[in-house]
C-alpha atoms as a PDB file:
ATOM      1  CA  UNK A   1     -29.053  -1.509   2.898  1.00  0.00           C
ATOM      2  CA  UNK A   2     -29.406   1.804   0.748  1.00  0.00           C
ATOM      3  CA  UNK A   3     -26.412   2.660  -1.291  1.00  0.00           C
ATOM      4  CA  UNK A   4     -24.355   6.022  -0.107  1.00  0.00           C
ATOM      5  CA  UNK A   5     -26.292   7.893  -3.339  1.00  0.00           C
ATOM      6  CA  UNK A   6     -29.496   7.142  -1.870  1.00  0.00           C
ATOM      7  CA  UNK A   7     -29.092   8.133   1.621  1.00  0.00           C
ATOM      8  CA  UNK A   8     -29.287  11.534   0.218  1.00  0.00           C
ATOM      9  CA  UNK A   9     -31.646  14.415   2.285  1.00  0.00           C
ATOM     10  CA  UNK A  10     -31.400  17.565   0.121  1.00  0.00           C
ATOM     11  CA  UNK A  11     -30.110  20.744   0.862  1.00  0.00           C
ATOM     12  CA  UNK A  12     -29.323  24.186  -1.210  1.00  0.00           C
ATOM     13  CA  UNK A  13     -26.255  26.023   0.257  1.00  0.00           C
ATOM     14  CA  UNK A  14     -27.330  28.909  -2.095  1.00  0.00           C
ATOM     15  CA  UNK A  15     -31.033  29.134  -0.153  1.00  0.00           C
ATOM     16  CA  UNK A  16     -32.146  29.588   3.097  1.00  0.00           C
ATOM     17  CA  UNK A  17     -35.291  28.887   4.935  1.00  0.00           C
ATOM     18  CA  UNK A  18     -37.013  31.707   6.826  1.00  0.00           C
ATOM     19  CA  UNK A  19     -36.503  30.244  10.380  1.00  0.00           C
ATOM     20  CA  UNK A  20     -32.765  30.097   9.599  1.00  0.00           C
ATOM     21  CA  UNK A  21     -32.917  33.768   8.186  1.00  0.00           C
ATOM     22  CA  UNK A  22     -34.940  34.642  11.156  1.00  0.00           C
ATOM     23  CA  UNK A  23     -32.251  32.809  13.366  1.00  0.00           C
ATOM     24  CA  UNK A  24     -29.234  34.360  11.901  1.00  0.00           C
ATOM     25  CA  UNK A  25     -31.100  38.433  12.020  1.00  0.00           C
ATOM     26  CA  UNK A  26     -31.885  37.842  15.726  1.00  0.00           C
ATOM     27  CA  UNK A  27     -28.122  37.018  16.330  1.00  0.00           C
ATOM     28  CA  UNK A  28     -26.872  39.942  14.709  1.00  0.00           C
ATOM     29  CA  UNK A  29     -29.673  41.911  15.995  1.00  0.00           C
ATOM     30  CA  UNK A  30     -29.218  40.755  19.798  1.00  0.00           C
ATOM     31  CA  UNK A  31     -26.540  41.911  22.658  1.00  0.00           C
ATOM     32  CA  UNK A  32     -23.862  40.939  22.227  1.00  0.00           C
ATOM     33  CA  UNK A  33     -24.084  40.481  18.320  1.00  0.00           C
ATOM     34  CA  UNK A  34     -23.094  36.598  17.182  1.00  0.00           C
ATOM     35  CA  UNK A  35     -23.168  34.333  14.410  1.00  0.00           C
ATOM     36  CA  UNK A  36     -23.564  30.582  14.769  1.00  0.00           C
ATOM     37  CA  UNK A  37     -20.594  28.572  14.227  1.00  0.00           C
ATOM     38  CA  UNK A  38     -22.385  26.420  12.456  1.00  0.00           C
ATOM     39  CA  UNK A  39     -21.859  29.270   9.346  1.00  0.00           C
ATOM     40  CA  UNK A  40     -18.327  28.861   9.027  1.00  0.00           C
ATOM     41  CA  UNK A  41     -18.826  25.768   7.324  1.00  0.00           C
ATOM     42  CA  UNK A  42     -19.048  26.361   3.711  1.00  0.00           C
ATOM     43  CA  UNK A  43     -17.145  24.613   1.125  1.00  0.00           C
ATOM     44  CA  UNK A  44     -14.156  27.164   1.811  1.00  0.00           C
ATOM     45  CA  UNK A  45     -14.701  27.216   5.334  1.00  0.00           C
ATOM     46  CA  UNK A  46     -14.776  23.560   5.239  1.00  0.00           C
ATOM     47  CA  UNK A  47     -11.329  23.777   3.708  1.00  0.00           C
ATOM     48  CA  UNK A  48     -10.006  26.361   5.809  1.00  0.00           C
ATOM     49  CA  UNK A  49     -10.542  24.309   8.826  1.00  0.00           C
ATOM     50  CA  UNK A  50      -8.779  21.467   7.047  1.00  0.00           C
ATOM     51  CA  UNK A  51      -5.751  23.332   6.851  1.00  0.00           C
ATOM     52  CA  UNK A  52      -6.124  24.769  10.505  1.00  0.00           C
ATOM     53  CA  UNK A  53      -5.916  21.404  11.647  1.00  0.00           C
ATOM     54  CA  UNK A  54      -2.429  21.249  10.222  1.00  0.00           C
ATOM     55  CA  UNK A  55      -1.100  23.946  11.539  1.00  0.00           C
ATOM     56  CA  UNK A  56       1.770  23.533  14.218  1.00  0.00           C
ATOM     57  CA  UNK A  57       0.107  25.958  16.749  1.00  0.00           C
ATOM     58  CA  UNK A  58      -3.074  24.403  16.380  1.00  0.00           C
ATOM     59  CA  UNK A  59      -2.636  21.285  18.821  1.00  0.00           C
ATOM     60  CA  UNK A  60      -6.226  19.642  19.006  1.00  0.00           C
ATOM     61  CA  UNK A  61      -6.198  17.592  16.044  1.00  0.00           C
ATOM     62  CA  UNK A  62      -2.444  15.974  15.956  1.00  0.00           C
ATOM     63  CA  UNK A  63      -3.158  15.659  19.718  1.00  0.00           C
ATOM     64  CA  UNK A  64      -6.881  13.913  19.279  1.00  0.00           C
ATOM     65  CA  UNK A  65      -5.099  12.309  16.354  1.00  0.00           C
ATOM     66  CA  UNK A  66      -2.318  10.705  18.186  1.00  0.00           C
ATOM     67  CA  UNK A  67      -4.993   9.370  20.794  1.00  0.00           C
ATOM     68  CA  UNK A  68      -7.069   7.307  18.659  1.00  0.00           C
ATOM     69  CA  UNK A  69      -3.860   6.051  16.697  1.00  0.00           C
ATOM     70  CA  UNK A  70      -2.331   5.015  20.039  1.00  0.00           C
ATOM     71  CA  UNK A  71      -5.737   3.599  21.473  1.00  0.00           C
ATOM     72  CA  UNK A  72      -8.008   2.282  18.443  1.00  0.00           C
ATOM     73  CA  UNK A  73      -7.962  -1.095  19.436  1.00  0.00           C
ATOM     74  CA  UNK A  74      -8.568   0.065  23.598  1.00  0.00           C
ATOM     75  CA  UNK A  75     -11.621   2.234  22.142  1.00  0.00           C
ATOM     76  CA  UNK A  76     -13.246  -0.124  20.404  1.00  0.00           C
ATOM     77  CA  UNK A  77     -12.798  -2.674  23.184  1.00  0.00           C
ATOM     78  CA  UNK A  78     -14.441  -0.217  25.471  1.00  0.00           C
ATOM     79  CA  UNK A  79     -17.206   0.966  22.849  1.00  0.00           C
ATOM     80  CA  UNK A  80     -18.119  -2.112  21.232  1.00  0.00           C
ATOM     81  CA  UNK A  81     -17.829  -3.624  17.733  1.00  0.00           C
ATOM     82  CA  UNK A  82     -20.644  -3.903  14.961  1.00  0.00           C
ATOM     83  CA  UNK A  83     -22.236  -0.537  16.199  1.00  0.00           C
ATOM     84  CA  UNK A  84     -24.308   1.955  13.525  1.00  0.00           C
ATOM     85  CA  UNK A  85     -21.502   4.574  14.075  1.00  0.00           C
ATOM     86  CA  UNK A  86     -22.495   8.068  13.432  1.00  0.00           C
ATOM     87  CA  UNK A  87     -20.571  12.055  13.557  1.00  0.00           C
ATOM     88  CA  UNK A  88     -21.977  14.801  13.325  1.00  0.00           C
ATOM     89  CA  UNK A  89     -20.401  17.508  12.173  1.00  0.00           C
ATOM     90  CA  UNK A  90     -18.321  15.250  10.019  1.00  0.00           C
ATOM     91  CA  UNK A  91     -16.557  17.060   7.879  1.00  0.00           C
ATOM     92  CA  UNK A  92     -13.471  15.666   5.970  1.00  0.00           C
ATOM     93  CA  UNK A  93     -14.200  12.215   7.414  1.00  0.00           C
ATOM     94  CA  UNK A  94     -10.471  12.197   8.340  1.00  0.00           C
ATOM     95  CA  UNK A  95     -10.497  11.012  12.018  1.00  0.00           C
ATOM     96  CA  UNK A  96     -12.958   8.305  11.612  1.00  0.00           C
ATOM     97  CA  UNK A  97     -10.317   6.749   9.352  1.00  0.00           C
ATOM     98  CA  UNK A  98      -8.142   5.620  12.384  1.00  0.00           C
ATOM     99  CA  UNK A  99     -11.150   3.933  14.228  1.00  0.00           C
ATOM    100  CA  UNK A 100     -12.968   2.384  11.270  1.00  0.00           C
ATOM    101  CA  UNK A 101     -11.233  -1.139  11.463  1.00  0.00           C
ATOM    102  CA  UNK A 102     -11.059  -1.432  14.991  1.00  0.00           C
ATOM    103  CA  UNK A 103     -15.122  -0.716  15.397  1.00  0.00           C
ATOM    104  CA  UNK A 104     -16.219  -2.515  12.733  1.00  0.00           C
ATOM    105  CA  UNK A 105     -19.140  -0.851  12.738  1.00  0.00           C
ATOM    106  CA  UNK A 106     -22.449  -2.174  10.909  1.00  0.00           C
ATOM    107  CA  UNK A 107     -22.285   1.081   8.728  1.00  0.00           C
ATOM    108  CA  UNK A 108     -21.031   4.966   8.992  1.00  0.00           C
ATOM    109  CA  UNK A 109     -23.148   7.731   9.214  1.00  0.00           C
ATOM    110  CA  UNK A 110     -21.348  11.200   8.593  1.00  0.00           C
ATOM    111  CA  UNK A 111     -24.045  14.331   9.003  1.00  0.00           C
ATOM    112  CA  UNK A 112     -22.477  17.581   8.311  1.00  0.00           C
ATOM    113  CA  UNK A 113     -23.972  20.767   7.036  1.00  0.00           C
ATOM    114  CA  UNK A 114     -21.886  21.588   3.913  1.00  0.00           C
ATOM    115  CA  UNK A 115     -23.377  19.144   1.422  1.00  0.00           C
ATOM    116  CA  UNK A 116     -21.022  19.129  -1.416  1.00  0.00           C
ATOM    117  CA  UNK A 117     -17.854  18.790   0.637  1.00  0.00           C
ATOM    118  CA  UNK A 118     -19.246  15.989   2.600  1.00  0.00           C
ATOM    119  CA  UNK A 119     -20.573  13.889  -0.049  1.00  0.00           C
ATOM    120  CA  UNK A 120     -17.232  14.275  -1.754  1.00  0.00           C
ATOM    121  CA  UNK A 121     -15.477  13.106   1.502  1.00  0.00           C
ATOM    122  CA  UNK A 122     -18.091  10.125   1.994  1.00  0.00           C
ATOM    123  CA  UNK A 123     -17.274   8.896  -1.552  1.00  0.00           C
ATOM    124  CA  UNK A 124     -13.767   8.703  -0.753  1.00  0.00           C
ATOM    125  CA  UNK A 125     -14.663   7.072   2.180  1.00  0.00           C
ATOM    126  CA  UNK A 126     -16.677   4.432   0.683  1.00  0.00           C
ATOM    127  CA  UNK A 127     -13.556   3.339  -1.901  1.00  0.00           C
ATOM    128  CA  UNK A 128     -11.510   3.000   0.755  1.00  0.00           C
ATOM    129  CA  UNK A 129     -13.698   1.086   2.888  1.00  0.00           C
ATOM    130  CA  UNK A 130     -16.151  -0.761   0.537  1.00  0.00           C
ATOM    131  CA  UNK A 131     -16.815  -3.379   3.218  1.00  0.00           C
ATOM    132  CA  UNK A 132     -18.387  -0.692   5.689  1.00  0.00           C
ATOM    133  CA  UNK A 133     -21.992   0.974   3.799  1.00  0.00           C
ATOM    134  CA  UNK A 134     -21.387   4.924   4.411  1.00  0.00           C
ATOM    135  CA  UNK A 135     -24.827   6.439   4.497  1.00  0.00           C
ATOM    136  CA  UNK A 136     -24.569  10.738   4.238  1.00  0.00           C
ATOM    137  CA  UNK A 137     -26.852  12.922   5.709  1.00  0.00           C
ATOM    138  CA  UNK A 138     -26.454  16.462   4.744  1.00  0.00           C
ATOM    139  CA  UNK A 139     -28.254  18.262   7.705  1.00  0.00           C
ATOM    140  CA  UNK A 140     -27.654  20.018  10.622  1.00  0.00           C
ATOM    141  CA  UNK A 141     -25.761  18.346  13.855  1.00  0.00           C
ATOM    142  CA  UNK A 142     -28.648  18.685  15.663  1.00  0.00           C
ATOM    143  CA  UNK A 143     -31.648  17.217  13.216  1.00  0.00           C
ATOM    144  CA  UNK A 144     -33.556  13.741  13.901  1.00  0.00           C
ATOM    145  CA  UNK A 145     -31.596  11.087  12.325  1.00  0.00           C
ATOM    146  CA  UNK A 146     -33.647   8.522   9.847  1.00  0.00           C
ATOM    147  CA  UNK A 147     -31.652   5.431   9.527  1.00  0.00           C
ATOM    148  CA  UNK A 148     -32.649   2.262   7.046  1.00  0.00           C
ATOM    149  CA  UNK A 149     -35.504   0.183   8.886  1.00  0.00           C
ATOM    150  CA  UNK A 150     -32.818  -2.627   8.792  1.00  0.00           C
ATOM    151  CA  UNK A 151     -30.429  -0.630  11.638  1.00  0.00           C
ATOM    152  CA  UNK A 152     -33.200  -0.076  13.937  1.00  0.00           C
ATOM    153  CA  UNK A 153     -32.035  -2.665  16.726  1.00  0.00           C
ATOM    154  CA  UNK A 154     -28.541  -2.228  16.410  1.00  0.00           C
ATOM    155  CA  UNK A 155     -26.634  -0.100  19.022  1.00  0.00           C
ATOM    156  CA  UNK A 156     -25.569   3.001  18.331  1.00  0.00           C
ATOM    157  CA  UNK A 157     -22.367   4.770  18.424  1.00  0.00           C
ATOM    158  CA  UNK A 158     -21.906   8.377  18.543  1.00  0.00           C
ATOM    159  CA  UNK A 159     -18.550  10.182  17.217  1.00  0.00           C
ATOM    160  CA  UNK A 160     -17.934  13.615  18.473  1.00  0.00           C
ATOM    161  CA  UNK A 161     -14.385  14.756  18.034  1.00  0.00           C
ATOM    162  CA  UNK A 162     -12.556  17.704  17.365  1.00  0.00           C
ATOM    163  CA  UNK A 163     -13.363  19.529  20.568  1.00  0.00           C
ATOM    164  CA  UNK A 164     -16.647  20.803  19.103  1.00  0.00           C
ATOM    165  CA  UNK A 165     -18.654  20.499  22.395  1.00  0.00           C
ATOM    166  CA  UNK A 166     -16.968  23.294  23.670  1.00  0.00           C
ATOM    167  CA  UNK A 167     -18.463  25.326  21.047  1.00  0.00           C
ATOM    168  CA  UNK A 168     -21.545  25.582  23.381  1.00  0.00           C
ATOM    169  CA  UNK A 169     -22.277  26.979  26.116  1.00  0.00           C
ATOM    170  CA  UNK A 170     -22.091  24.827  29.221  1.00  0.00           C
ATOM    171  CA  UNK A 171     -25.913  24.899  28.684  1.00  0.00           C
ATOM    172  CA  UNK A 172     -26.443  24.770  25.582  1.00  0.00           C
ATOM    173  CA  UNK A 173     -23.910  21.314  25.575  1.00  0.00           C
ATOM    174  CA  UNK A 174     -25.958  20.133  28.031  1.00  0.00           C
ATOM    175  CA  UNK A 175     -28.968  20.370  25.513  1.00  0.00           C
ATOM    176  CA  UNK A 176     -26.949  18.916  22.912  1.00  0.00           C
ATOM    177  CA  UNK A 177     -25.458  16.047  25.124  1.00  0.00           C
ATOM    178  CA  UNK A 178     -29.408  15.211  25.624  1.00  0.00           C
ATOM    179  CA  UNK A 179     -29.675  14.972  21.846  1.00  0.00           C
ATOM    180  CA  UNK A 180     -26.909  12.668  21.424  1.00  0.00           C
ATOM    181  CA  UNK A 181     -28.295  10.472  24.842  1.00  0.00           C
ATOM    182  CA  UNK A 182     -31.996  10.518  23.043  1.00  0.00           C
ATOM    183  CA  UNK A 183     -30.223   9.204  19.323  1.00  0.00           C
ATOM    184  CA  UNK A 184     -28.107   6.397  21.078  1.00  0.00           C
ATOM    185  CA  UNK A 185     -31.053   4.987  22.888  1.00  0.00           C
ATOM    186  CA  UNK A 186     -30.349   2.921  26.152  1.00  0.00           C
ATOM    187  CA  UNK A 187     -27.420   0.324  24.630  1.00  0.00           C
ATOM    188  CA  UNK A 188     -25.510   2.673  22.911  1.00  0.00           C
ATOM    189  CA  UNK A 189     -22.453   4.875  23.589  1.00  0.00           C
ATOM    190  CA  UNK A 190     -20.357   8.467  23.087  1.00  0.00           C
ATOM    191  CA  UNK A 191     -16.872   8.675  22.185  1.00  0.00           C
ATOM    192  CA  UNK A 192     -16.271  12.385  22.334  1.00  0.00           C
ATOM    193  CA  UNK A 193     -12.895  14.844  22.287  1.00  0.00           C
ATOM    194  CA  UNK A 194     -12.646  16.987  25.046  1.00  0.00           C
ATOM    195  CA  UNK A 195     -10.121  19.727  25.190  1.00  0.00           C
ATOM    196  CA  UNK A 196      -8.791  20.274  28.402  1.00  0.00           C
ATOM    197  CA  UNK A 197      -7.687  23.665  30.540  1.00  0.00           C
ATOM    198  CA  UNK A 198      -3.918  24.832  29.569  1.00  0.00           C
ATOM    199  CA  UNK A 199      -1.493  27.028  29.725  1.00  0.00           C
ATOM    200  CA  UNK A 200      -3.100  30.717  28.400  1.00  0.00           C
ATOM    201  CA  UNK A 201       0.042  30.963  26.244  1.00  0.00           C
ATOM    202  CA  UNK A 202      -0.513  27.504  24.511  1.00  0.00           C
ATOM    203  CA  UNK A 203      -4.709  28.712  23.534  1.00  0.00           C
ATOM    204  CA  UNK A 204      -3.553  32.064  22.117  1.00  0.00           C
ATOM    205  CA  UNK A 205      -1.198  30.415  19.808  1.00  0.00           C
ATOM    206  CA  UNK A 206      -3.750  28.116  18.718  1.00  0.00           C
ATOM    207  CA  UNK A 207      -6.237  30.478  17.619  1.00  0.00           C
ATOM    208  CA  UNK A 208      -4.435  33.287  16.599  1.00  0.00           C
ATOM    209  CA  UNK A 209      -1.616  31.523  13.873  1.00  0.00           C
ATOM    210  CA  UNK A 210       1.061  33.204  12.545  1.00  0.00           C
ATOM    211  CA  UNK A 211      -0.151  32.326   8.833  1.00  0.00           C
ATOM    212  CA  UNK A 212      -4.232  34.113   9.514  1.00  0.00           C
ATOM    213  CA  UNK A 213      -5.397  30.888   8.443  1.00  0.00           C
ATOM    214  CA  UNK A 214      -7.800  31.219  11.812  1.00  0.00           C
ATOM    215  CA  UNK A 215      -8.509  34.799  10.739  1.00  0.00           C
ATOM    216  CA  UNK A 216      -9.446  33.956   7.273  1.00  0.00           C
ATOM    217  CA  UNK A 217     -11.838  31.033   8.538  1.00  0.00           C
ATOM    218  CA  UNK A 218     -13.233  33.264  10.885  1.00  0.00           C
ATOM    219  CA  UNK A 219     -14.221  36.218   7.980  1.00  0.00           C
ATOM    220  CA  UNK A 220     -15.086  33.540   5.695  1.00  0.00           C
ATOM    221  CA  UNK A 221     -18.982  33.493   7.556  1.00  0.00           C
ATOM    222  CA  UNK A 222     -19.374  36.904   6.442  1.00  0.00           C
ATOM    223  CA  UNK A 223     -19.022  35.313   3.253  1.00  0.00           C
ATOM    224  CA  UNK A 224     -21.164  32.237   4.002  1.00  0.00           C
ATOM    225  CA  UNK A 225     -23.979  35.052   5.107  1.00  0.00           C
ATOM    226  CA  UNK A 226     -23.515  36.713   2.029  1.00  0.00           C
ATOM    227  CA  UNK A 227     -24.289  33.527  -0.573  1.00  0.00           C
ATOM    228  CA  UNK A 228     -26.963  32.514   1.462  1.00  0.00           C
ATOM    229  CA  UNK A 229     -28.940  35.583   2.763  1.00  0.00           C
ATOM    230  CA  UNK A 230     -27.574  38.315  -0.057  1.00  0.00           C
ATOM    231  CA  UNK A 231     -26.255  40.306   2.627  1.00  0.00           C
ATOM    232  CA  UNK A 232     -23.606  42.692   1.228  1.00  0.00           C
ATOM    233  CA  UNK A 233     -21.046  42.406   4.178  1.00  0.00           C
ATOM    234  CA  UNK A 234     -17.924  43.927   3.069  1.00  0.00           C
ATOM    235  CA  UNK A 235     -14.960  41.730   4.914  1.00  0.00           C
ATOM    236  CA  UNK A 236     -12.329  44.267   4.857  1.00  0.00           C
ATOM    237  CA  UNK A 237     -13.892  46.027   7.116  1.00  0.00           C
ATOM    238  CA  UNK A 238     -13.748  43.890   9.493  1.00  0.00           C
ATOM    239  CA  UNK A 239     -10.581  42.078  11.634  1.00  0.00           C
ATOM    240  CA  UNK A 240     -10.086  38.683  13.577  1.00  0.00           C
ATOM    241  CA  UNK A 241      -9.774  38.698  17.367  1.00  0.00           C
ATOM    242  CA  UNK A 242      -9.468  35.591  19.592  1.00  0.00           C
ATOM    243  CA  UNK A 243      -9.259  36.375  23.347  1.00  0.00           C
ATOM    244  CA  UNK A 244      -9.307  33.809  26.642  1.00  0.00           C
ATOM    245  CA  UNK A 245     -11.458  34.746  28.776  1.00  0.00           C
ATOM    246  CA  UNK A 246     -10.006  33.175  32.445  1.00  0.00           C
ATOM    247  CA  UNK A 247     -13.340  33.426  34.665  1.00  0.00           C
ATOM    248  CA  UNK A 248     -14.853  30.965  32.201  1.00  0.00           C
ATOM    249  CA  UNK A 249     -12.431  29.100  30.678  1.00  0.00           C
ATOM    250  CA  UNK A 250     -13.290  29.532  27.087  1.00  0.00           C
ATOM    251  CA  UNK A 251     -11.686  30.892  23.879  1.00  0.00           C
ATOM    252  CA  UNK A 252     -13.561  33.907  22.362  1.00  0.00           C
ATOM    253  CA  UNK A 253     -13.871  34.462  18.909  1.00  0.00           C
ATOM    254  CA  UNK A 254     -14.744  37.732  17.026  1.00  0.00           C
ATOM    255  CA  UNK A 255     -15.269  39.745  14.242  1.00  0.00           C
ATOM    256  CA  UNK A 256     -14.082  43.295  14.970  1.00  0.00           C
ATOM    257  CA  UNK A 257     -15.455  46.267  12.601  1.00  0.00           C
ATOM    258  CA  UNK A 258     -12.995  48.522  11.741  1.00  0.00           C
ATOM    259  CA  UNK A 259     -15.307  51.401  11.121  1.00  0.00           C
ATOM    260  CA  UNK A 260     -19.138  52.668  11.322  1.00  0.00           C
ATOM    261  CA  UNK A 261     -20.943  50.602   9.010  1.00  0.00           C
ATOM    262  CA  UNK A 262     -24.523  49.655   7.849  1.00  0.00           C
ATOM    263  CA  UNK A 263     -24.822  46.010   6.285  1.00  0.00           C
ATOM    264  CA  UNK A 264     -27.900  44.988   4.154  1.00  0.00           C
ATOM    265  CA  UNK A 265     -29.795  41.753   4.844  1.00  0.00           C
ATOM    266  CA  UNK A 266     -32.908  40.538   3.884  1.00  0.00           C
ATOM    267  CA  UNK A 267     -34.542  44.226   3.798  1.00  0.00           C
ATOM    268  CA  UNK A 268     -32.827  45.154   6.806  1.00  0.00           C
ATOM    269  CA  UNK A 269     -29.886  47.319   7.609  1.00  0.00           C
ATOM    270  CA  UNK A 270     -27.352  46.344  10.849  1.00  0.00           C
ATOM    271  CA  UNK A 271     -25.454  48.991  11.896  1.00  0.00           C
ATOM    272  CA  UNK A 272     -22.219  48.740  13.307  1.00  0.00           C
ATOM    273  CA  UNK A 273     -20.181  51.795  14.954  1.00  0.00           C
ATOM    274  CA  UNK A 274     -16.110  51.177  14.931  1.00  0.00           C
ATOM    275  CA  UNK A 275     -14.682  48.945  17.557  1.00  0.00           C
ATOM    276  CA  UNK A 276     -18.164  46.943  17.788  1.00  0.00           C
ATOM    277  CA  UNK A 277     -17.408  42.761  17.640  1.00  0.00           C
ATOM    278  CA  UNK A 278     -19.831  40.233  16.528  1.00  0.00           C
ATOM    279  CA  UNK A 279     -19.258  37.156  18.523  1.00  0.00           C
ATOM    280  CA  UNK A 280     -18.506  34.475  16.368  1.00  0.00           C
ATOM    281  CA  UNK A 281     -17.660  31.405  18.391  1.00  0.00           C
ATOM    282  CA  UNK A 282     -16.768  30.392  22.026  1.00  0.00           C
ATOM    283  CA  UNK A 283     -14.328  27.489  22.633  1.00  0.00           C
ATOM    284  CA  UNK A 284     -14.964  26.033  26.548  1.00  0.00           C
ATOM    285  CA  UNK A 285     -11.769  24.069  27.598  1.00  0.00           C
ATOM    286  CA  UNK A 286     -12.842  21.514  30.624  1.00  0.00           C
ATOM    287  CA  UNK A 287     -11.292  19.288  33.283  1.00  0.00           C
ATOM    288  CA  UNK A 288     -12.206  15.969  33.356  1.00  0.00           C
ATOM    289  CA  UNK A 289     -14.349  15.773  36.630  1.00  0.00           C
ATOM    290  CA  UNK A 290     -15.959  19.190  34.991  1.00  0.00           C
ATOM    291  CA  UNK A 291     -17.393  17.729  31.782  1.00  0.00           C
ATOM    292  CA  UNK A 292     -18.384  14.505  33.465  1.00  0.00           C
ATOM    293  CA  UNK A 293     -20.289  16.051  35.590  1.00  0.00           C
ATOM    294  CA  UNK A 294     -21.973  18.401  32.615  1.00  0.00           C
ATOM    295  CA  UNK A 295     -22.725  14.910  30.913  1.00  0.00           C
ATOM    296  CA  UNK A 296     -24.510  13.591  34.097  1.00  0.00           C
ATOM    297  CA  UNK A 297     -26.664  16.160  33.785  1.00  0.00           C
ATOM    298  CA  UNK A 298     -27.622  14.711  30.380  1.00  0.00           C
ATOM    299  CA  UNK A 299     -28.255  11.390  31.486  1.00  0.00           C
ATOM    300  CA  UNK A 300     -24.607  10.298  30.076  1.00  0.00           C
ATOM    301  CA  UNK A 301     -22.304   8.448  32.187  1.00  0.00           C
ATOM    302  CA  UNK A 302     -18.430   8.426  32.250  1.00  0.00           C
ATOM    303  CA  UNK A 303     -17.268   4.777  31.716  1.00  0.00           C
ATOM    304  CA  UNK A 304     -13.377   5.683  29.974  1.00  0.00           C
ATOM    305  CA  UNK A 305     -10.826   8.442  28.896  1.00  0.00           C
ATOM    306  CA  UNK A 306      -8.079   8.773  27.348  1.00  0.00           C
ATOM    307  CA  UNK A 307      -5.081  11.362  27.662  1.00  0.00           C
ATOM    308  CA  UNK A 308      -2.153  12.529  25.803  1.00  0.00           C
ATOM    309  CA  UNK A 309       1.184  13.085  28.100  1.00  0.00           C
ATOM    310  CA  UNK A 310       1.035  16.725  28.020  1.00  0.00           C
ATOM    311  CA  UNK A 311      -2.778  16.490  29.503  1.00  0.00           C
ATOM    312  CA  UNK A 312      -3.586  18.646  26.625  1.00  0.00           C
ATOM    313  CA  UNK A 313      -6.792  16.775  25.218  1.00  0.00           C
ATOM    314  CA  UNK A 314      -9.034  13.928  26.179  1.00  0.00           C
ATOM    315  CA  UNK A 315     -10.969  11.473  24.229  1.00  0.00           C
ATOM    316  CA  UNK A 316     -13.905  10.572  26.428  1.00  0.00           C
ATOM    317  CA  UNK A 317     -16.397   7.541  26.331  1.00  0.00           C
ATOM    318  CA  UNK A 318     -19.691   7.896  27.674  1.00  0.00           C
ATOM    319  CA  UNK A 319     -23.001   5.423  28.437  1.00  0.00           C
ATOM    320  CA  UNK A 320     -26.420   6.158  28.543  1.00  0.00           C
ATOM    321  CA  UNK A 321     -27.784   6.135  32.311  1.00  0.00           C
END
């Protein structure tokens, strides 16, 4: 088994490929204008959304937190010990904490974009945990995962919390769902946090905090844009706005310009007129006979869930089909 410091697959946070410059122009570029999530999550964004999660409107993560406190030892009995356990999107490592000794697992595989932050978290990890090898891989959510040759027939185990699935599109999930069924193979298994329709009172609290912690996350992938592409966006000039939007059940998130504007990037101007938004995430909430059925369509079948009393969030367990 490699050591965590030789798991490593390289990335620059400061550079940027041409297919990723090319991705993030055609964004801006297209109708309406977006970003990717995925560029909130520098080091500072990393932290940001650290302290989001501890924020008393923000009820996904004490919720999701609460669930796999409450019902480790039920989730592991439905998962399976001795599993290769992998998250994408890992971040802080923080929720895996309360499921590490009930899985077991053969090792932990965190992926997560922002390098430094996650290799930081992972080392943590490993001192607390020195029985369990934690193998980092600094990539994308979505990439091909290479494991040691020595994993190959053990089952896998994917961790998905946080509510990040509703991030996509309900098409787009689907897509990713078929990732996730292709890396778990036919023995392994998804345990995945769900958020789940609410009152429209309880979402705008969540997302629009009293502190701007939400609002400073959300500006902080102008920043992002700026290290990485040399862009020269100028982020007060710009405002937070997070709207539900009822006919599809998702949480909007946007960057509002405050004025006419013309950013730089790569050679290229954007221009912006006042009032314009740049679409910056989407947050799907679900019921439970909703998502299952947007699994199915992935080849992933519902086997378990899990529920806080106020039916605000889900923790979800799927099998391949």
């Amino acid at each position: 088994m490699q050591a965590l410091q030789d798991n490593e697959q390289q990335t620059d946070g400061h550079k940027i490929e041409q297919v990723a410059l090319d991705e993030i122009l055609g964004g801006l570029n297209s109708l309406p204008r977006r970003i990717n999530p995925k560029y909130f999550y520098d080091e500072r964004g990393s932290h940001l959304f650290d302290e989001i999660t501890r924020l008393e409107e923000y009820y996904p993560t004490r919720t999701e937190v609460a669930l796999l406190n409450q019902f480790a030892e039920d989730i592991a009995s439905v998962a399976g010990r001795g599993k290769v356990l992998l998250e994408p999107g890992a971040g802080s490592c923080a929720k895996v904490r309360l499921l590490l000794r009930a899985l077991q697992p053969a090792c932990y595989v965190p992926i997560d974009i922002s390098r430094e932050y996650l290799y930081g978290a992972a080392q943590t990890l490993q001192q607390e945990f020195p029985e369990i090898p934690v193998l980092p891989i600094a990539d994308d959510m979505r990439s091909t995962i290479a494991l040691p040759q020595e994993l190959d027939n053990i089952p896998r185990l994917v961790f998905y919390p946080g509510s990040t699935i509703g991030n996509y599109t309900p098409n787009e999930a689907i897509d990713f769902l078929r990732h996730i069924r292709i890396t778990i193979g036919d023995n392994g298994g998804l345990l995945i946090g769900v958020d789940l329709q609410k009152d429209i009172g309880i979402l705008h609290r969540a997302y629009n905090d009293a502190a701007g912690t939400t609002a400073a996350f959300n500006l902080n992938s102008l920043s992002h844009l700026n290290t990485i592409t040399g862009a020269d966006f100028d982020l007060s000039r710009f405002r937070h706005v997070a709207l539900y939007n009822e006919q599809d059940s998702r949480i909007e998130m946007h960057l509002e310009s405050h004025v006419d504007q013309a950013i730089s990037m790569a050679g290229e101007q954007i221009c912006l007129t006042a009032g314009e938004r740049i679409l910056t995430e989407y947050s799907y909430k679900y019921t439970l006979e909703g998502f299952a059925e947007l699994a199915a369509r992935a080849g992933l079948g519902a086997s378990e869930h899990w529920i806080d009393d106020a039916g605000l969030f889900s923790l979800q367990y799927f099998t391949a089909v």
